[in-house]
C-alpha atoms as a PDB file:
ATOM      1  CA  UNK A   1      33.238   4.758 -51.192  1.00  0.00           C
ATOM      2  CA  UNK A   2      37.215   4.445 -50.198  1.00  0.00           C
ATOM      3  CA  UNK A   3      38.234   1.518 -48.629  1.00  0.00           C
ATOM      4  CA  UNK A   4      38.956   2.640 -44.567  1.00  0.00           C
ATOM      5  CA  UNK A   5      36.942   5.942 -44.802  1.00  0.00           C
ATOM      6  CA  UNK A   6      34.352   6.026 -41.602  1.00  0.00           C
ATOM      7  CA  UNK A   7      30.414   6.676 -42.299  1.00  0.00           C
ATOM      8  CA  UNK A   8      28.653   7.802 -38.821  1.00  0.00           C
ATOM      9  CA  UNK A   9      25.140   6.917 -38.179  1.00  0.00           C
ATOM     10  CA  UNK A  10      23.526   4.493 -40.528  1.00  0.00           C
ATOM     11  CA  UNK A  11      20.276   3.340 -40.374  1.00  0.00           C
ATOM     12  CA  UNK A  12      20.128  -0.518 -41.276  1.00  0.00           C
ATOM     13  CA  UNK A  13      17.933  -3.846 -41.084  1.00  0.00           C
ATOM     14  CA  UNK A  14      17.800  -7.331 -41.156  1.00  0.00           C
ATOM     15  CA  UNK A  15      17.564  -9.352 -44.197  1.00  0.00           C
ATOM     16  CA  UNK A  16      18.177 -12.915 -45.491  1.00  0.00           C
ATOM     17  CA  UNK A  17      21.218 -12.593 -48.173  1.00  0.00           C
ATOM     18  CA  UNK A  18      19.617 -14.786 -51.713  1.00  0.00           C
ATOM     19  CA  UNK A  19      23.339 -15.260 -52.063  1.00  0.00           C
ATOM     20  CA  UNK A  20      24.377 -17.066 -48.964  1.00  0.00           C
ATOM     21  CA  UNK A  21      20.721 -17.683 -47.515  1.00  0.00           C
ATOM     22  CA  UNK A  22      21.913 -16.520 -44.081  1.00  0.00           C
ATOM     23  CA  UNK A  23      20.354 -13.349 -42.285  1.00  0.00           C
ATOM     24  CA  UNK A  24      22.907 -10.247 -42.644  1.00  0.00           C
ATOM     25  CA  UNK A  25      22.400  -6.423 -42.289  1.00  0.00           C
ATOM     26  CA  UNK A  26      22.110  -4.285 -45.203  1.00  0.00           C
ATOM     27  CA  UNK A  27      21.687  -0.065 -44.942  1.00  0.00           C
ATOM     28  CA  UNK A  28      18.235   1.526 -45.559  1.00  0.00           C
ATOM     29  CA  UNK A  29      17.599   3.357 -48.586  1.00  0.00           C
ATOM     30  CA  UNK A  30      18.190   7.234 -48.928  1.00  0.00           C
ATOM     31  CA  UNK A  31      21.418   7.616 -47.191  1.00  0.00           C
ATOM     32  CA  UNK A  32      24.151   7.745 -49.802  1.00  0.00           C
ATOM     33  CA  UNK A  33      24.926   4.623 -48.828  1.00  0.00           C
ATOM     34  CA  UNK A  34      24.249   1.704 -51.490  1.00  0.00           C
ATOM     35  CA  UNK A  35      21.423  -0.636 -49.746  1.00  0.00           C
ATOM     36  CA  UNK A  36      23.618  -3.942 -51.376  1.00  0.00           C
ATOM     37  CA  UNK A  37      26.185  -3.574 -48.757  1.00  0.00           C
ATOM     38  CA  UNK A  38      26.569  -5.706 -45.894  1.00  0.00           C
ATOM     39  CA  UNK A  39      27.334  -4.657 -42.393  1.00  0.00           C
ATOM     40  CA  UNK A  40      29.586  -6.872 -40.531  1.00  0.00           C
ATOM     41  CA  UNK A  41      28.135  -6.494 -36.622  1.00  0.00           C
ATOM     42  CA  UNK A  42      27.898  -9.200 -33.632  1.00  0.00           C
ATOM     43  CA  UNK A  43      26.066 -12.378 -34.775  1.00  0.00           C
ATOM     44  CA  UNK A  44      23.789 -11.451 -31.954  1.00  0.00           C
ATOM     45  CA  UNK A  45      22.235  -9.265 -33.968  1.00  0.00           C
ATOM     46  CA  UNK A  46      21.325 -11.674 -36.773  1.00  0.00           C
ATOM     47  CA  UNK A  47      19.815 -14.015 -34.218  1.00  0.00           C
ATOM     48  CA  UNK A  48      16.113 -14.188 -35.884  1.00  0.00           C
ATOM     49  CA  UNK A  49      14.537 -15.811 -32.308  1.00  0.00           C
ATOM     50  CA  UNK A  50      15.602 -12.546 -30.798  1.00  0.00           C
ATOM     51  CA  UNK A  51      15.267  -9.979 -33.632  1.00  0.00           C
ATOM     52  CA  UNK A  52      13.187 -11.279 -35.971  1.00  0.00           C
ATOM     53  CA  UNK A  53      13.790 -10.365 -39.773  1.00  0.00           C
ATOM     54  CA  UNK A  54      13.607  -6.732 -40.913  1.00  0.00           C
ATOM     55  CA  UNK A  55      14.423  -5.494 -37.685  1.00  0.00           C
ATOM     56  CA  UNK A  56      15.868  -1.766 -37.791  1.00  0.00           C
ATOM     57  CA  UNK A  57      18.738  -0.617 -36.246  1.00  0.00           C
ATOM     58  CA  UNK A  58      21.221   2.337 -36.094  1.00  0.00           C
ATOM     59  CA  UNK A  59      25.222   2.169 -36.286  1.00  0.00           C
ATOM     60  CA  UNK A  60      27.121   5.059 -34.816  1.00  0.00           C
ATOM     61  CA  UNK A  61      30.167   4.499 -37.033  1.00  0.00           C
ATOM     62  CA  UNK A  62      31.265   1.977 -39.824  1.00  0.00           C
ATOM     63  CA  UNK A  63      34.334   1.450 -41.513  1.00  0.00           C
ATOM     64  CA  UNK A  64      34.300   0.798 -45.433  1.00  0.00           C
ATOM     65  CA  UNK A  65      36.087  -2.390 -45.950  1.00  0.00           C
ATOM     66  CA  UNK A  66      37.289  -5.392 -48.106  1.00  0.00           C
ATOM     67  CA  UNK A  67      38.420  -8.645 -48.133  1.00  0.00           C
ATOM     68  CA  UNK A  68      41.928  -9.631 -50.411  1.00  0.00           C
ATOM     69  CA  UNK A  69      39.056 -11.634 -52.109  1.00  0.00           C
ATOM     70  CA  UNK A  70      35.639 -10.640 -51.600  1.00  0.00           C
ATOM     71  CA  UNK A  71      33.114  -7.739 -52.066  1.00  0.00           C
ATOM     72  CA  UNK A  72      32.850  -4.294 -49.986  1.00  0.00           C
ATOM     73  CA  UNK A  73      31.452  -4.311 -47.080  1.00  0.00           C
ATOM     74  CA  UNK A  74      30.837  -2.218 -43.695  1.00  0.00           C
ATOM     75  CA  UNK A  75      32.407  -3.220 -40.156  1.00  0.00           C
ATOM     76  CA  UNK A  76      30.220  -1.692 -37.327  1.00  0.00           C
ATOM     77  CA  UNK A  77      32.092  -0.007 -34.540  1.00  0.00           C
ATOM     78  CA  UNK A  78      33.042  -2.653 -31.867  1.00  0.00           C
ATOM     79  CA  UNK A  79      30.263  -4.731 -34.134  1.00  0.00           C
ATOM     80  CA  UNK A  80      27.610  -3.255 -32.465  1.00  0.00           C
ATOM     81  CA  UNK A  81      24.056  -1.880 -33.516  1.00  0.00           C
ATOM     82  CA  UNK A  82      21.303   0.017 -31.480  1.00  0.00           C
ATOM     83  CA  UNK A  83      17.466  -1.469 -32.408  1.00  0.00           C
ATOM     84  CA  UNK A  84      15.414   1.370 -32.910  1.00  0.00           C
END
């Protein structure tokens, strides 16, 4: 994965991160995509009252990204995600 290459359509869920303990969105398995990334999306979509935890959704386009400091992640389009 290159930093600011674009991925279309990845399926993803909700999961709580052991490292932070806060609920984030990770890519499901058999994609090419490693399932230990995070996907950066509206906090509206980690809201566990409204979608509870391992929710699936789908992301027409994400951006490979990274902090100065920090690990890679994924930026959703606009931040948003489709439940499916």
């Amino acid at each position: 994965m290159i930093v600011g290459d674009y991925i279309e359509n990845i399926e993803c869920e909700s999961f709580l991160d052991p490292e932070t303990g806060r609920v984030r969105i990770r890519p499901l398995p058999n994609q090419d995509v490693p399932t230990n990334l995070v996907i950066e999306c509206s906090r509206t979509f980690r809201d566990t009252a409204k979608y509870p935890l391992g929710t699936k959704f789908k992301t027409e386009n994400v951006k490979v990204c990274q902090k100065d400091v920090g690990r890679i992640y994924l930026r959703a389009q606009d931040q948003m995600l489709y439940k499916i």
